[in-house]
C-alpha atoms as a PDB file:
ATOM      1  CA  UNK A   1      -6.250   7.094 -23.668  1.00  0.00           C
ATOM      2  CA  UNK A   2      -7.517   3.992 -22.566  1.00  0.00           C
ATOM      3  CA  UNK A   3      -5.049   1.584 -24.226  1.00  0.00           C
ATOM      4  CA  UNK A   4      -2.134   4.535 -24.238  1.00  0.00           C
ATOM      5  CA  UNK A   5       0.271   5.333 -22.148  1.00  0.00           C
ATOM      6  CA  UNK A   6       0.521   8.870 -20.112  1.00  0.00           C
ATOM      7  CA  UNK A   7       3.892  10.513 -20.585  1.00  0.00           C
ATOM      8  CA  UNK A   8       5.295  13.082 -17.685  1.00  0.00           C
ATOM      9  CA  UNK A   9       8.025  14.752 -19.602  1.00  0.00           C
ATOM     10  CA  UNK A  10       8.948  17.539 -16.790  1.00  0.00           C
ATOM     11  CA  UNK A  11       6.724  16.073 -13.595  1.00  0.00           C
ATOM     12  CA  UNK A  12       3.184  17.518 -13.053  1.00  0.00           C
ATOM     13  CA  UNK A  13       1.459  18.062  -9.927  1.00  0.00           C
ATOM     14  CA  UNK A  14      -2.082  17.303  -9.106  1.00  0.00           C
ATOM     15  CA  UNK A  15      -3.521  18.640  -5.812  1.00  0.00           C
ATOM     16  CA  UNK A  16      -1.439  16.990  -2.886  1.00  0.00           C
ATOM     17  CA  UNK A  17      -0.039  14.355  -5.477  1.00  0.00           C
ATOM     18  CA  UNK A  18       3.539  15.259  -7.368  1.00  0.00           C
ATOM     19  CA  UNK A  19       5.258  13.407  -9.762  1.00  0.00           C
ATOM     20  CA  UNK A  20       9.189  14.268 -10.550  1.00  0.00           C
ATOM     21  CA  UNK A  21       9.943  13.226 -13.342  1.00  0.00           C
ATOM     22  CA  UNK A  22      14.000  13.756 -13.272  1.00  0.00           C
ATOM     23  CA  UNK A  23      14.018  11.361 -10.444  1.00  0.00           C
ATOM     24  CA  UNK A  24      10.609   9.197 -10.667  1.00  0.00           C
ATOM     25  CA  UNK A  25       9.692  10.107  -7.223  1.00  0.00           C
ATOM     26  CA  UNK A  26       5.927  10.518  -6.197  1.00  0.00           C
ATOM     27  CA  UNK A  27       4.955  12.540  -3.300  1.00  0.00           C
ATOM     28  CA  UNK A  28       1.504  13.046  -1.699  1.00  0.00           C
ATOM     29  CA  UNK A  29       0.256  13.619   1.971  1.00  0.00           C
ATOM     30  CA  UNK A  30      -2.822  12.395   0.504  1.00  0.00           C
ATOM     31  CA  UNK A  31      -3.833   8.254   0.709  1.00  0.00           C
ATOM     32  CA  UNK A  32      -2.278   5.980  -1.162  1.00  0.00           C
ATOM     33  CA  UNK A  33      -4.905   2.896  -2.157  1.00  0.00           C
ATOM     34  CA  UNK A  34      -4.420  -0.282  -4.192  1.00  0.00           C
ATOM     35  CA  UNK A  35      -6.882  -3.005  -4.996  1.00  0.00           C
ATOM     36  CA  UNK A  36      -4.044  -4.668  -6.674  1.00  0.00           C
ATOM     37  CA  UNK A  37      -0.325  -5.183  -5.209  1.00  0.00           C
ATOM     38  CA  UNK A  38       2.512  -2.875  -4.842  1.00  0.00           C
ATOM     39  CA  UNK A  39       6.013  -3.609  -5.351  1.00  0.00           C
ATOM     40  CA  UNK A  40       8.933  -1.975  -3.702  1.00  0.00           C
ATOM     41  CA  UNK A  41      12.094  -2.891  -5.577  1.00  0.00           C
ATOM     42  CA  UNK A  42      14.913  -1.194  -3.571  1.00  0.00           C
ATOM     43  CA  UNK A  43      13.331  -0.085  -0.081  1.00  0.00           C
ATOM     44  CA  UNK A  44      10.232   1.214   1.666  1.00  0.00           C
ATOM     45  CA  UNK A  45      10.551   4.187   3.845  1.00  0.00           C
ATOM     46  CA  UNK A  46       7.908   4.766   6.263  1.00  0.00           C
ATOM     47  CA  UNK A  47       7.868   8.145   8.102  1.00  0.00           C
ATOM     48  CA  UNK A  48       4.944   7.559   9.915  1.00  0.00           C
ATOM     49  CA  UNK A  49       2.587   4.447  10.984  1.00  0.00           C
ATOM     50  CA  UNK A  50       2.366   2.188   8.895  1.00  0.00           C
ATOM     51  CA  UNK A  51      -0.820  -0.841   8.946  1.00  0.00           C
ATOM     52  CA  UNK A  52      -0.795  -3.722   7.823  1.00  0.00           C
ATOM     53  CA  UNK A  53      -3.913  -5.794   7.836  1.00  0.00           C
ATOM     54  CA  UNK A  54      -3.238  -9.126   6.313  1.00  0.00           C
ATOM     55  CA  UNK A  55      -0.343 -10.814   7.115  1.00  0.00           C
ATOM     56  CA  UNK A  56       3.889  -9.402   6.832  1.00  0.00           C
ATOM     57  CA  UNK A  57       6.011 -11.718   5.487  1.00  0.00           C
ATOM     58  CA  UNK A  58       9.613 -11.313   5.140  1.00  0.00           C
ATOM     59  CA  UNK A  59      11.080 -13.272   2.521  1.00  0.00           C
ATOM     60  CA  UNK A  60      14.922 -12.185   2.096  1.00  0.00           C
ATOM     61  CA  UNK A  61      16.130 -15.536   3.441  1.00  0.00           C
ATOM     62  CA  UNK A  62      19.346 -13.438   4.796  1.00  0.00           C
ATOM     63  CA  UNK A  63      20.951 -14.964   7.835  1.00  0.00           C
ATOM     64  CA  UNK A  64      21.139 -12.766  10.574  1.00  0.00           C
ATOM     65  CA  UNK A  65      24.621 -12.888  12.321  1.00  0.00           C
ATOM     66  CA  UNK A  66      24.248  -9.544  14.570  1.00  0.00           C
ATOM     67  CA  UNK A  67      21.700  -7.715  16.257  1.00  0.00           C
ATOM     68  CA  UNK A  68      21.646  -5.195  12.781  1.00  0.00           C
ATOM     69  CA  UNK A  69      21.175  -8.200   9.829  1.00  0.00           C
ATOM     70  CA  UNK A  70      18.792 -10.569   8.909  1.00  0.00           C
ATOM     71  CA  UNK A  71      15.294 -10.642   7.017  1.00  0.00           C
ATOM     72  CA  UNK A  72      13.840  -8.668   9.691  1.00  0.00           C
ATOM     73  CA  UNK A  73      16.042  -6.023  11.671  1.00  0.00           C
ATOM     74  CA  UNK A  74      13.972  -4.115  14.579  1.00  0.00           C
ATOM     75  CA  UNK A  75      15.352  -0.953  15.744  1.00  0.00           C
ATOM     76  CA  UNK A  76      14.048  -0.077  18.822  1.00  0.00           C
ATOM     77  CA  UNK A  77      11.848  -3.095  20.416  1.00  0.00           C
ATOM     78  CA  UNK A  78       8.959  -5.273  19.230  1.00  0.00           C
ATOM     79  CA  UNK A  79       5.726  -5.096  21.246  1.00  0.00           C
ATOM     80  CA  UNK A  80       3.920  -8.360  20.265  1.00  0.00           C
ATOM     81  CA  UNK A  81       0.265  -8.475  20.983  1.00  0.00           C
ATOM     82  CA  UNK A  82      -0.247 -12.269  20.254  1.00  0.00           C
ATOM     83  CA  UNK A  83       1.630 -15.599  19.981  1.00  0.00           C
ATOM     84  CA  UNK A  84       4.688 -15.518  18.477  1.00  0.00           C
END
């Protein structure tokens, strides 16, 4: 198992974690940890709060030519605590 890969044929659910695997979808309301890095290919959808300790850097390089485009679009006001 170490050097194999773990196949989800129908999804499987572990405690608060599920995995679904018709749609690849995975679903806790458990913690979500990584030593490493996490990639988000298409987008990130954050229900809640979400922290982040090191630095945010958005790195589209889209224009912004309206109050709705750009690299980063903030719906609702910014409260900045330090220099910007």
């Amino acid at each position: 198992m170490a050097n194999g890969n773990f196949v989800v044929q129908n999804g499987i659910t572990i405690g608060p974690l599920t995995i679904d695997a018709a749609t690849g979808s995975i679903t806790t309301t458990g913690t979500i940890n990584s030593t490493g890095g996490i990639t988000v290919v298409q987008q990130e959808l954050v229900l809640g709060t979400e922290v982040v300790a090191g630095n945010l850097t958005a790195n589209s390089g889209t224009t912004s030519s309206s109050t709705t485009t750009g690299a980063l679009v903030v719906v609702g006001g910014a409260g900045i605590a330090g220099n910007i």
